[in-house]
Every structure is written in C-alpha cells, then in structure tokens.
Protein backbone atom coordinates (compact mmCIF):
# COMPACT_ATOMS: atom_id res chain seq x y z
CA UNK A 1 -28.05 141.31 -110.40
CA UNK A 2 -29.50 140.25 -106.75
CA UNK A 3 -26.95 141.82 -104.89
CA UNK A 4 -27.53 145.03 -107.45
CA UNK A 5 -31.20 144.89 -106.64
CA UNK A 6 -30.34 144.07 -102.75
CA UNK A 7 -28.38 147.64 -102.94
CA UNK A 8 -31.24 149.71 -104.67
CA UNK A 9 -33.55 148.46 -102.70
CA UNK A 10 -31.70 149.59 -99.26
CA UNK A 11 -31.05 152.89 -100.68
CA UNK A 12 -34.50 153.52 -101.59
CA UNK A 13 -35.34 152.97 -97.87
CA UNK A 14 -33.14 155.24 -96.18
CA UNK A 15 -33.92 157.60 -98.67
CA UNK A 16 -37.47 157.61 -97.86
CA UNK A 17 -36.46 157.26 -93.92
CA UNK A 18 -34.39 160.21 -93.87
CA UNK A 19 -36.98 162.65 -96.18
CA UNK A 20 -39.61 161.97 -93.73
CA UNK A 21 -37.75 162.78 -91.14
CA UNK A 22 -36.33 166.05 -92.81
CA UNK A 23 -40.04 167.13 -93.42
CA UNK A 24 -40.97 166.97 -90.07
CA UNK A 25 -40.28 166.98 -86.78
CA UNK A 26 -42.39 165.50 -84.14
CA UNK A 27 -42.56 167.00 -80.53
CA UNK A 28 -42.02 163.26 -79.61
CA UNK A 29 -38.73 162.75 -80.65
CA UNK A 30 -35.76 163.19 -79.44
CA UNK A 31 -35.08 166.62 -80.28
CA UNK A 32 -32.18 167.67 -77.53
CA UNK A 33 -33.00 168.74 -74.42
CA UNK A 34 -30.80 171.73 -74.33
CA UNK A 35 -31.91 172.68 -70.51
CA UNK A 36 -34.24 170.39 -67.87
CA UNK A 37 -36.17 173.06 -66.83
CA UNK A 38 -35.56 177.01 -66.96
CA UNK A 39 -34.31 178.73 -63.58
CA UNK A 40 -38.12 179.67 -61.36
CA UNK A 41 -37.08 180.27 -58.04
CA UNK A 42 -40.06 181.23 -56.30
CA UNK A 43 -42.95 180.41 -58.36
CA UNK A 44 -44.63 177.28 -57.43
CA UNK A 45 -47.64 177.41 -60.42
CA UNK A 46 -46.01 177.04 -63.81
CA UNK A 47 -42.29 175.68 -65.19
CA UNK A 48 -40.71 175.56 -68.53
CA UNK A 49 -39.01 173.26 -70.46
CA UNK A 50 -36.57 173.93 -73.62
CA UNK A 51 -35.61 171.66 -76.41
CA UNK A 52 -34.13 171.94 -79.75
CA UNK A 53 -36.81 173.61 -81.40
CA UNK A 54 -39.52 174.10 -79.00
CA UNK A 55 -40.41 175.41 -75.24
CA UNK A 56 -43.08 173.59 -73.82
CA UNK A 57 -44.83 175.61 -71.28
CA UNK A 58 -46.45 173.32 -68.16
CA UNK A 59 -49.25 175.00 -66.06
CA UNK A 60 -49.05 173.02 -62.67
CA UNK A 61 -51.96 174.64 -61.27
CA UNK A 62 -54.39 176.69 -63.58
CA UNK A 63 -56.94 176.73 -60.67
CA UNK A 64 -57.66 175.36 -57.07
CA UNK A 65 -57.41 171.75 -56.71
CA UNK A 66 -55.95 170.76 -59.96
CA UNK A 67 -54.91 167.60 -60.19
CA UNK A 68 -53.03 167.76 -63.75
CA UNK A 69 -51.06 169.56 -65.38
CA UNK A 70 -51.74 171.89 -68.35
CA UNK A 71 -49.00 171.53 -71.25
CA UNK A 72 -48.49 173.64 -74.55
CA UNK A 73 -45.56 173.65 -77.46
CA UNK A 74 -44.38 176.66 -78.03
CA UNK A 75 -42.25 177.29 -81.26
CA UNK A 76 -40.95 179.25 -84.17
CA UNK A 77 -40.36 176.30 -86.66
CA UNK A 78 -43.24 175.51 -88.97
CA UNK A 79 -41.56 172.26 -88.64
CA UNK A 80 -42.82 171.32 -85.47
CA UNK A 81 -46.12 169.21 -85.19
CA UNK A 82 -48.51 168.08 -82.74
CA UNK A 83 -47.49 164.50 -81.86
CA UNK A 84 -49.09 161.34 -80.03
CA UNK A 85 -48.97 163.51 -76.73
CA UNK A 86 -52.01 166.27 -78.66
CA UNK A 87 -50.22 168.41 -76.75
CA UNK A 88 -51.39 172.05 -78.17
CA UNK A 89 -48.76 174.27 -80.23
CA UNK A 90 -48.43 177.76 -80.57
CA UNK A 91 -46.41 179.44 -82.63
CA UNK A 92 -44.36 182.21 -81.24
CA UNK A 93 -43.34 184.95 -80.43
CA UNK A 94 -47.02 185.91 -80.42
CA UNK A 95 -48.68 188.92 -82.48
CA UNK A 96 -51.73 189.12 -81.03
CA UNK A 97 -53.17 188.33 -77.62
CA UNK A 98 -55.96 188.42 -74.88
CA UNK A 99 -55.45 188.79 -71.40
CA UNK A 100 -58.43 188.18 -68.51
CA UNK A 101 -56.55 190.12 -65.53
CA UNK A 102 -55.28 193.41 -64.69
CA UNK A 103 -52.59 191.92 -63.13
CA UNK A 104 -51.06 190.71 -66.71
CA UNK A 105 -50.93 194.50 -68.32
CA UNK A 106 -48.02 195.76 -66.76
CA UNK A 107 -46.40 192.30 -67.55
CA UNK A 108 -46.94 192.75 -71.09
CA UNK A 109 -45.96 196.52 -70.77
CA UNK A 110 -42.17 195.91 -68.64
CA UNK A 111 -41.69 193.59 -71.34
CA UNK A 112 -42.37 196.16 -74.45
CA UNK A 113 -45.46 194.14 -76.01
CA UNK A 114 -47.97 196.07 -74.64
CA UNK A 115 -49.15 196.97 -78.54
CA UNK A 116 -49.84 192.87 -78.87
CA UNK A 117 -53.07 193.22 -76.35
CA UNK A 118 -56.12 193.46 -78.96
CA UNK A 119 -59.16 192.33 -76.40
CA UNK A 120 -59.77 192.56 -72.89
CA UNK A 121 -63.07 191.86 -70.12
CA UNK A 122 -64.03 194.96 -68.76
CA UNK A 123 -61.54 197.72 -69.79
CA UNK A 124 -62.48 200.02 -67.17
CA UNK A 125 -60.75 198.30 -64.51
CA UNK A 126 -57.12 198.69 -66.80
CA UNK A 127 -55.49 201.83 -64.80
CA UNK A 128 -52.24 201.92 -67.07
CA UNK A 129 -52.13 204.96 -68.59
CA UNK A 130 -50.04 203.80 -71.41
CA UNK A 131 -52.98 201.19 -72.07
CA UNK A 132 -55.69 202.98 -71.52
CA UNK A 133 -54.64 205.64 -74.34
CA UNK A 134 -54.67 202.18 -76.76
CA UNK A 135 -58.21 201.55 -75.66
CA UNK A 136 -59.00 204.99 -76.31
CA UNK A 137 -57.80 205.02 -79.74
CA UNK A 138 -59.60 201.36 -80.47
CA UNK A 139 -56.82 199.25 -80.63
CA UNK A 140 -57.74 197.66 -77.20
CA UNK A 141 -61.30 195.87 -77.98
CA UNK A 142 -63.77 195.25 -74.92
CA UNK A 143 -64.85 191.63 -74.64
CA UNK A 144 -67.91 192.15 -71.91
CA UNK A 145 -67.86 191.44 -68.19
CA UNK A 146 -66.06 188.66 -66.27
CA UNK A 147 -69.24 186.57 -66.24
CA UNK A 148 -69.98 186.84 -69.98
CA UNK A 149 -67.33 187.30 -72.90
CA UNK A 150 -68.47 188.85 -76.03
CA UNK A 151 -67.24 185.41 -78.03
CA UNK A 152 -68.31 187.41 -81.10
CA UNK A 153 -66.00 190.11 -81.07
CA UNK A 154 -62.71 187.31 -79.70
CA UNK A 155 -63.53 185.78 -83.21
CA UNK A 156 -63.04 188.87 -84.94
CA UNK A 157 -60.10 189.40 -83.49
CA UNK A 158 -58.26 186.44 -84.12
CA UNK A 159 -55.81 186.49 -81.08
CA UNK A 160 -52.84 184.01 -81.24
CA UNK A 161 -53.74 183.18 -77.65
CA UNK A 162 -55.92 184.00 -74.98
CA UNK A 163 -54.66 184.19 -71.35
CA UNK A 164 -57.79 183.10 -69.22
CA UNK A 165 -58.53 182.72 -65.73
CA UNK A 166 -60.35 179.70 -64.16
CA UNK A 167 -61.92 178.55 -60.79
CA UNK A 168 -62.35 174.84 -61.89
CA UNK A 169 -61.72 172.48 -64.89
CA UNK A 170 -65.66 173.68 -66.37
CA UNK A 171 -65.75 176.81 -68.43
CA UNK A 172 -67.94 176.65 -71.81
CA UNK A 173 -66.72 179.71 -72.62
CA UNK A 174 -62.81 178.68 -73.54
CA UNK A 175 -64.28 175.32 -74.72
CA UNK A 176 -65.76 177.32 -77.76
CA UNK A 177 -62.61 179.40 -78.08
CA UNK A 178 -60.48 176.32 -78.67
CA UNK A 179 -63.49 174.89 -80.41
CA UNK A 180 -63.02 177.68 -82.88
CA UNK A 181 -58.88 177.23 -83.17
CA UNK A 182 -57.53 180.20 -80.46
CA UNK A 183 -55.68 178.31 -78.16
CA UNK A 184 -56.41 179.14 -74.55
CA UNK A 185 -53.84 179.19 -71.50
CA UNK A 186 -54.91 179.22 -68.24
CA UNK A 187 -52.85 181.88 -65.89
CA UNK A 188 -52.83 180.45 -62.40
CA UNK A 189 -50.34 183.14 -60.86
CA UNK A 190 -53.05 184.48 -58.42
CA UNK A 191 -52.30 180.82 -56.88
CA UNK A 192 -49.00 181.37 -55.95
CA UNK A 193 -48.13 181.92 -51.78
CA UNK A 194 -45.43 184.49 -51.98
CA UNK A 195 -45.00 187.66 -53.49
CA UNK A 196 -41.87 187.21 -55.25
CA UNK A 197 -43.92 183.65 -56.65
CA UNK A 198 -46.56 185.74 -58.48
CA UNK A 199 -43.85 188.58 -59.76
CA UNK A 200 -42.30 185.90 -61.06
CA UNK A 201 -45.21 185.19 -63.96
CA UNK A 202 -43.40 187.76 -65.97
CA UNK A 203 -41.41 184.71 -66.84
CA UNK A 204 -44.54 183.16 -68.02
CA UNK A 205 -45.23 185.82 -70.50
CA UNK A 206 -41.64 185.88 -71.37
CA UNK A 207 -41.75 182.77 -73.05
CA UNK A 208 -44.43 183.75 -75.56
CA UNK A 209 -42.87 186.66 -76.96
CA UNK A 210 -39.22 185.30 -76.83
CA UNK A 211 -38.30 188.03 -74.15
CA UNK A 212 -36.56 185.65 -72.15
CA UNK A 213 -33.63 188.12 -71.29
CA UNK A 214 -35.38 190.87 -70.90
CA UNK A 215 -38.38 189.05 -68.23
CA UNK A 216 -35.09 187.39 -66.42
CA UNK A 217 -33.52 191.09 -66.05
CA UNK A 218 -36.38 192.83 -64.98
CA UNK A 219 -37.41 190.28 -62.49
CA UNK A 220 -34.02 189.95 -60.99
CA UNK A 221 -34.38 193.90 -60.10
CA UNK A 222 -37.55 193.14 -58.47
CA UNK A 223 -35.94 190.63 -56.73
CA UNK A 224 -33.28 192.36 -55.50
CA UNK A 225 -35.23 195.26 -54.38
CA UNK A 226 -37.65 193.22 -52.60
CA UNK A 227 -34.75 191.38 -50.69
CA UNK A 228 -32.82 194.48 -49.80
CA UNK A 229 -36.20 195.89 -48.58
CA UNK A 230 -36.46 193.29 -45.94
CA UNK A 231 -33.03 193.57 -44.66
CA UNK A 232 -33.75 197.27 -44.09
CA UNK A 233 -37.25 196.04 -42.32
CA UNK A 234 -34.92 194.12 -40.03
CA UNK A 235 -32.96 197.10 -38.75
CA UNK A 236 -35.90 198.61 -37.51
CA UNK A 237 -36.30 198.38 -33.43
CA UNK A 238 -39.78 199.38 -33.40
CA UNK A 239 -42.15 196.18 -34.58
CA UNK A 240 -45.56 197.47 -34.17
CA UNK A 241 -49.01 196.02 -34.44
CA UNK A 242 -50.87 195.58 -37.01
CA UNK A 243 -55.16 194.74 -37.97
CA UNK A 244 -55.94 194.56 -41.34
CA UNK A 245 -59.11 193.72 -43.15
CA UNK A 246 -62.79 194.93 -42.06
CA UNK A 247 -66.31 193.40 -41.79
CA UNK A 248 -67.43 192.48 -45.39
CA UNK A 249 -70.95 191.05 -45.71
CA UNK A 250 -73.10 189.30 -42.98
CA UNK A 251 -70.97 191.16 -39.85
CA UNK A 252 -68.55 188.83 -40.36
CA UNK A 253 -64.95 190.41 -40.47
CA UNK A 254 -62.41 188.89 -43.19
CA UNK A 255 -59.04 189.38 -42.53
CA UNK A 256 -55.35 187.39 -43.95
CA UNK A 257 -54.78 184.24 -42.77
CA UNK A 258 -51.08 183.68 -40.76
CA UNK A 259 -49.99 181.78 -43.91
CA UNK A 260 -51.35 184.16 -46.42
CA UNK A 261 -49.78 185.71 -49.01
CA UNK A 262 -50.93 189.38 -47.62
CA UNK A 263 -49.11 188.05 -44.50
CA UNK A 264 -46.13 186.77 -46.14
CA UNK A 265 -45.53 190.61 -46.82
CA UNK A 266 -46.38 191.72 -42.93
CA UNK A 267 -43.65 189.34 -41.68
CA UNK A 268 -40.88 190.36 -44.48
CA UNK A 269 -41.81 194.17 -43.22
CA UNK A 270 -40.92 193.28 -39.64
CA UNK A 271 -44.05 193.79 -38.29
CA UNK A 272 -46.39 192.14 -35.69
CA UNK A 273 -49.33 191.00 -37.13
CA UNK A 274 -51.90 190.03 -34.64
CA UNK A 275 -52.85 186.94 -36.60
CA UNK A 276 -49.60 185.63 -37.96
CA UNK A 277 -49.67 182.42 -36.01
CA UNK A 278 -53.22 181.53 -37.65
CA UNK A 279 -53.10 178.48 -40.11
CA UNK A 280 -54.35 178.98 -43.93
CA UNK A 281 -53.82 180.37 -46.91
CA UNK A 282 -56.70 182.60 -47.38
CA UNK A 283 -59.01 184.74 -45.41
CA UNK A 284 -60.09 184.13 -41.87
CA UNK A 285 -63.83 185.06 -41.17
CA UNK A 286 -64.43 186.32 -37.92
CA UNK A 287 -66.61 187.71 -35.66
CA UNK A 288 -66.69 192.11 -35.15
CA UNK A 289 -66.25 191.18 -31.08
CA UNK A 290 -63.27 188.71 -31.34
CA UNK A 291 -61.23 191.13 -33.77
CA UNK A 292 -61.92 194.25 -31.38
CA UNK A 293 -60.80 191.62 -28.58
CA UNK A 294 -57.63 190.96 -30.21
CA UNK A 295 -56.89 194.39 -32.21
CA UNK A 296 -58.76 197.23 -30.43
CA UNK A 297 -55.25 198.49 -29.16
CA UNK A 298 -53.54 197.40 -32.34
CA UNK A 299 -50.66 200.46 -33.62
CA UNK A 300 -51.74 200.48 -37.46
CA UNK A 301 -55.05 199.10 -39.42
CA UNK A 302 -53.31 198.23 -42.53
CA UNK A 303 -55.94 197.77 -45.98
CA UNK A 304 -59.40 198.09 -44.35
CA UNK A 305 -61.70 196.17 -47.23
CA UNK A 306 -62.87 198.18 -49.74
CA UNK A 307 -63.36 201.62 -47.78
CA UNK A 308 -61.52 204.60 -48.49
CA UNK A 309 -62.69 206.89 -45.83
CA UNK A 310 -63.35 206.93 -42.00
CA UNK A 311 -66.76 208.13 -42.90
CA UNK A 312 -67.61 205.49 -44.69
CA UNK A 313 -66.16 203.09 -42.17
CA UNK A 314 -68.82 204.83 -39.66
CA UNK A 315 -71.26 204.50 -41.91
CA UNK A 316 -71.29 200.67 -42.42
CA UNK A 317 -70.69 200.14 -38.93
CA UNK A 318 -70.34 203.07 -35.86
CA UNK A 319 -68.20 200.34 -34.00
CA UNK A 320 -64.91 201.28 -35.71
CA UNK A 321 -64.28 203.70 -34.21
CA UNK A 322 -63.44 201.71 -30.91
CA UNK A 323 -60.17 200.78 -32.59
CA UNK A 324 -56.87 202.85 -31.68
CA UNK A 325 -55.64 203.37 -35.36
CA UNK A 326 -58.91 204.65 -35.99
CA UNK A 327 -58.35 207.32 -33.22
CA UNK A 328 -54.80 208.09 -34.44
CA UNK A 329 -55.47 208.18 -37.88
CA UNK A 330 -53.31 204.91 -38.53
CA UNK A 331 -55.43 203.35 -41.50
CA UNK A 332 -54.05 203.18 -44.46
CA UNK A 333 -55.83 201.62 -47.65
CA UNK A 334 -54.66 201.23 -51.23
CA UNK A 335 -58.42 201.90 -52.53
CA UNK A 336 -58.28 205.25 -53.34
CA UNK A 337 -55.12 205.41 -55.92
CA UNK A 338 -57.34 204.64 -59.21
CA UNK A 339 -56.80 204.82 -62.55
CA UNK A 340 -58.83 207.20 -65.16
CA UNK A 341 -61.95 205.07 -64.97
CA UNK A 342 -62.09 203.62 -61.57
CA UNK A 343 -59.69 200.56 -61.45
CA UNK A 344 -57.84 200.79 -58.27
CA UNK A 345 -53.74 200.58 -59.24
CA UNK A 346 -52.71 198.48 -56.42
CA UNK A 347 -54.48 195.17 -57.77
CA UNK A 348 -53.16 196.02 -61.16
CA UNK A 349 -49.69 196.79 -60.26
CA UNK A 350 -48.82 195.38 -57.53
CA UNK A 351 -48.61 191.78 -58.08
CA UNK A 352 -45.72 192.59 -60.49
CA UNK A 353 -43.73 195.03 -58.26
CA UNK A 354 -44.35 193.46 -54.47
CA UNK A 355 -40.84 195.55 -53.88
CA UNK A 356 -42.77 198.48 -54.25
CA UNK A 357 -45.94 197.37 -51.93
CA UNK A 358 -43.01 196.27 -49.00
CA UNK A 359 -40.98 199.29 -48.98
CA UNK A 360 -45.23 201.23 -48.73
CA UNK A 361 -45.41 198.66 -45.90
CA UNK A 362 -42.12 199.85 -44.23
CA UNK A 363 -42.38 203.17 -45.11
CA UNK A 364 -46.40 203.24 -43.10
CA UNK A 365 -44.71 201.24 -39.72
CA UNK A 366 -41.06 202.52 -39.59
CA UNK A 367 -40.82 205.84 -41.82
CA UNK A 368 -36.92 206.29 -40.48
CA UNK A 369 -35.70 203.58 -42.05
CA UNK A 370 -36.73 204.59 -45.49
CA UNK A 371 -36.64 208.60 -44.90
CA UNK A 372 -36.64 209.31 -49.11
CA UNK A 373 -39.18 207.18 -50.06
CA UNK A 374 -43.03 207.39 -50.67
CA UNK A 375 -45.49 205.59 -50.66
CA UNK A 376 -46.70 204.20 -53.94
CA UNK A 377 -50.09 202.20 -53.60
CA UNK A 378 -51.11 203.14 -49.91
CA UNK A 379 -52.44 206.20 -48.80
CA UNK A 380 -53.56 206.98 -44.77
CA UNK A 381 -57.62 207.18 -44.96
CA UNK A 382 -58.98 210.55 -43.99
C-alpha cells in the first residue's frame, strides 16, 4: 500500500509540473534560441534576437549618451508572459501604431502597413502623398506639436505601440502613455553614423509587423544601389570642392563635421570636402571669415541651411555672394522639393533611400558619370 501511495503521489507531481508548464511559458526559460542575433550590418543603434516563440527587440541607444539598453518581447503566442526580467511584451504583428518622425512613414509604406498609422505630431510635415490622402480622409489623427502631444486623443486611439523619439532618459509624456498600458519604443535611428546604418531601421519596423522578408529584400536593393553608386563615384577623374552649410543664428556658420554622417555621403560621392579631415560627429560652428577663408573658391555649395533662394541668401547676409558657387550658380539645396503642406521630402525620404541622395550627389559634381539620371531631392537654387 506504501509503495502504491509512493507511486500516486509521484504522478500527481509531474502531473501538476508538466500542466504548469503547458499553460505557460515564461520569457525566462529556455525556449530555443533558434538564431543569436538577426543579420544588421550597418546599423549600430538597435539588434534583434529570435527564440522559439518570441523576438526580443534591444534598443542600444534610444538617445545620446545612453548607458542601457532598452528591451521589449515581441510575440504572437498568448502564451508568452512577462517574466522576472519585466521586460515589456507586445503582441505582434501590430494593428495599430504611432510614429513621432517623418523619417518612419515611408518605412511603414515600402513595407505595405502604411494603413496601421492611426496618430501622428504635426501632420503637416508628412509629404507622402499616399499618407497624406489617409490624413485627409481622417484615418491619420493629429496628436499636437513636437513639444506637446494631445495625450487625449493617443488614448482614444488605442495604438498597439507608439514609436517615440527622445533626447534623454526624462520625458513625462511616454511615462503617462505606458502609465496608461500603450507600450512605448524609443526609435534611436537618427543616431546612427552612416547612411546605410539609418536605412537599415526598416529592419526595426520589420519586426513588428512580421515583414521580415520583405524589410530584408527591400533593404538589400538599397544596399546594392548605394554600393554600386560609389563605385561609379570612383570612376570619376574630376573630384571637386565642395562648402556646405550656411550661417544659422548668432553669425555663426554650421556646417558637417569630417566624421559626420552628411560627410560620410561627400566621401562615398568622391568628392573633396573642404572639411573632411575635421573630427566629430555633428556640426562644426564657425566663424563667416574662416569659412570664406577656406571655401570662397570652393567648386559647389552643396545644402545651404534652410534657404532656397540666392535672394534670400542676400538677404540674411550680402556676404554670400563672395563665394564662387554663388557666382556660378553651383548651390544646390534640397529645401524647396515639399510636400502638399510644406514638409520638405528630403528629411522624410531620404533617410530610407540614401542610394537615391548619393547618386543626387554624383549626379550635382560629375553629371557624366550618371548621364540618365535626375536628381531626386536636390535642386540648384535660383
């Protein structure tokens, strides 16, 4: 009767063991990691990680000088729960989202989701036409300016997500979002230091829609146009100069630093630009006399600010007209391709299709080499 009793008693256990298991599954056990890490060649801000049934998603910089990482579970099995790690899940592929950037529509629109996007900050500044005919017809809510979303509408909407932007670890705003049970994920891809590192965010959004073929094909074009673009820079024996930026606020000039990403796409196009040896990441601020020093003879004045005319060049300061380009009509800008309602395409495009913005690059400094193409964000000022 003991050894009966013994029996039952270990049967009852593993019973019990093995139905709580069934029921569900933890993202701390040891589900099967199918891959280490999926294949991001360039981008420096963001990786992700598949297991048996569930992605997790790792932000590696959301903003400047981030010193942790941000880390969600992304799944379709109601199966999966948060575990001892309170890392956040999502389930996917998502219905519903919110996006903070221009950048991120023609993301969502390459990949075929673009009817998912229910809110955004600002919908003037979306250029797409394909989008802006969705905000026409109301499907495409506004949320209020950059400084202050309309929290009150985002609730209404119930998004699955909301793709946010950041500065720094503080923002009350997304604290009441995820307060409220929207999960927020910060989008860091303005970060990244090379072109083909920020194109390659479409894997990003890839992940949340289970488009993970389609984001891998359509970057790999991009890829491979960008690439062939700068071999066909290289056979070009003419390398002229090059000036870009203009004087923004306080007479000082801002222009790319040498390690920039704006530069990054000056030395793929096989051109000389005059500040390429300068360390940093960002913008150099300089003085109106050193630039005219250094550039006043310079062949081309590639994006000059925020002007899109010689006039108004003249008119903010009479000095500009001292450089050459000025004088031979060698400025080009990207500022006055805009959308329906003002938003200037280039910002909104071209982070997605830097193939595109090299080839306009090439095109400007050594028009033989590409003799069929034209120019797609840049235009030469008049």
């Amino acid at each position: 009767m003991k050894i009966r009793l013994l029996y039952i008693s270990i049967a009852v256990v593993f019973l019990t063991l093995y139905n709580s298991c069934k029921k569900e599954t933890s993202i701390n056990s040891t589900n099967g990691l199918l891959k280490n890490s999926s294949k991001i060649t360039y981008a420096k801000g963001f990786d992700i990680q598949y297991f048996t049934t569930y992605k997790k998603l790792i932000i590696k910089k959301p903003y400047p000088d981030a010193s942790k990482n941000l880390e969600f579970i992304l799944t379709s099995s109601p199966s999966v729960k948060e575990g001892t790690l309170s890392l956040k899940t999502i389930q996917v592929p998502v219905k519903n989202i919110v996006v903070t950037s221009t950048t991120h529509i023609p993301m969502l629109e390459l990949l075929g989701v673009e009817k998912s996007l229910v809110g955004f900050q600002d919908t003037n500044y979306i250029s797409s036409e394909k989008t802006r005919k969705r905000i026409d017809s109301g499907f495409v809510r506004e949320l209020g300016n950059e400084a202050a979303m309309n929290t009150e509408v985002l609730f209404e909407l119930q998004p699955d997500v909301v793709i946010g932007f950041a500065m720094n670890s503080v923002n009350k705003t997304y604290n009441l979002i995820e307060k409220n049970g929207i999960p927020v994920i910060i989008n860091g891809d303005w970060l990244e230091e090379t072109p083909l590192g920020r194109a390659e965010w479409i894997k990003f959004f890839r992940v949340l829609f289970d488009k993970e073929k389609e984001a891998d094909s359509l970057f790999r074009k991009i890829e491979q146009e960008y690439l062939a673009a700068i071999i066909i820079a290289k056979k070009a024996r003419n390398k002229p100069s090059i000036l870009s930026g203009a004087i923004m606020r306080n007479d000082i000039w801002s222009l790319p630093a040498g390690e920039s990403f704006v530069a990054q796409f000056l030395e793929d196009a096989n051109v000389n630009y005059l500040w390429k040896d300068s360390k940093g990441k960002g913008s150099l601020q300089l003085s109106f006399e050193s630039v005219l020093d250094k550039a006043q003879k310079a062949d081309y004045w590639i994006a000059p600010g925020y002007f899109s005319s010689k006039a108004q060049l003249i008119e903010n300061n009479p000095h500009y007209k001292n450089f050459a380009a000025f004088k031979t009509n060698n400025i080009y800008t990207a500022s006055t391709k805009k959308g329906a309602t003002g938003g200037i395409i280039y910002y909104e495009l071209g982070p997605t299709r830097p193939d595109l913005i090299l080839k306009d690059l090439i095109k400007i400094t050594n028009p033989n080499v590409l003799p069929n193409y034209k120019l797609s964000f840049f235009e030469q000022m008049k």
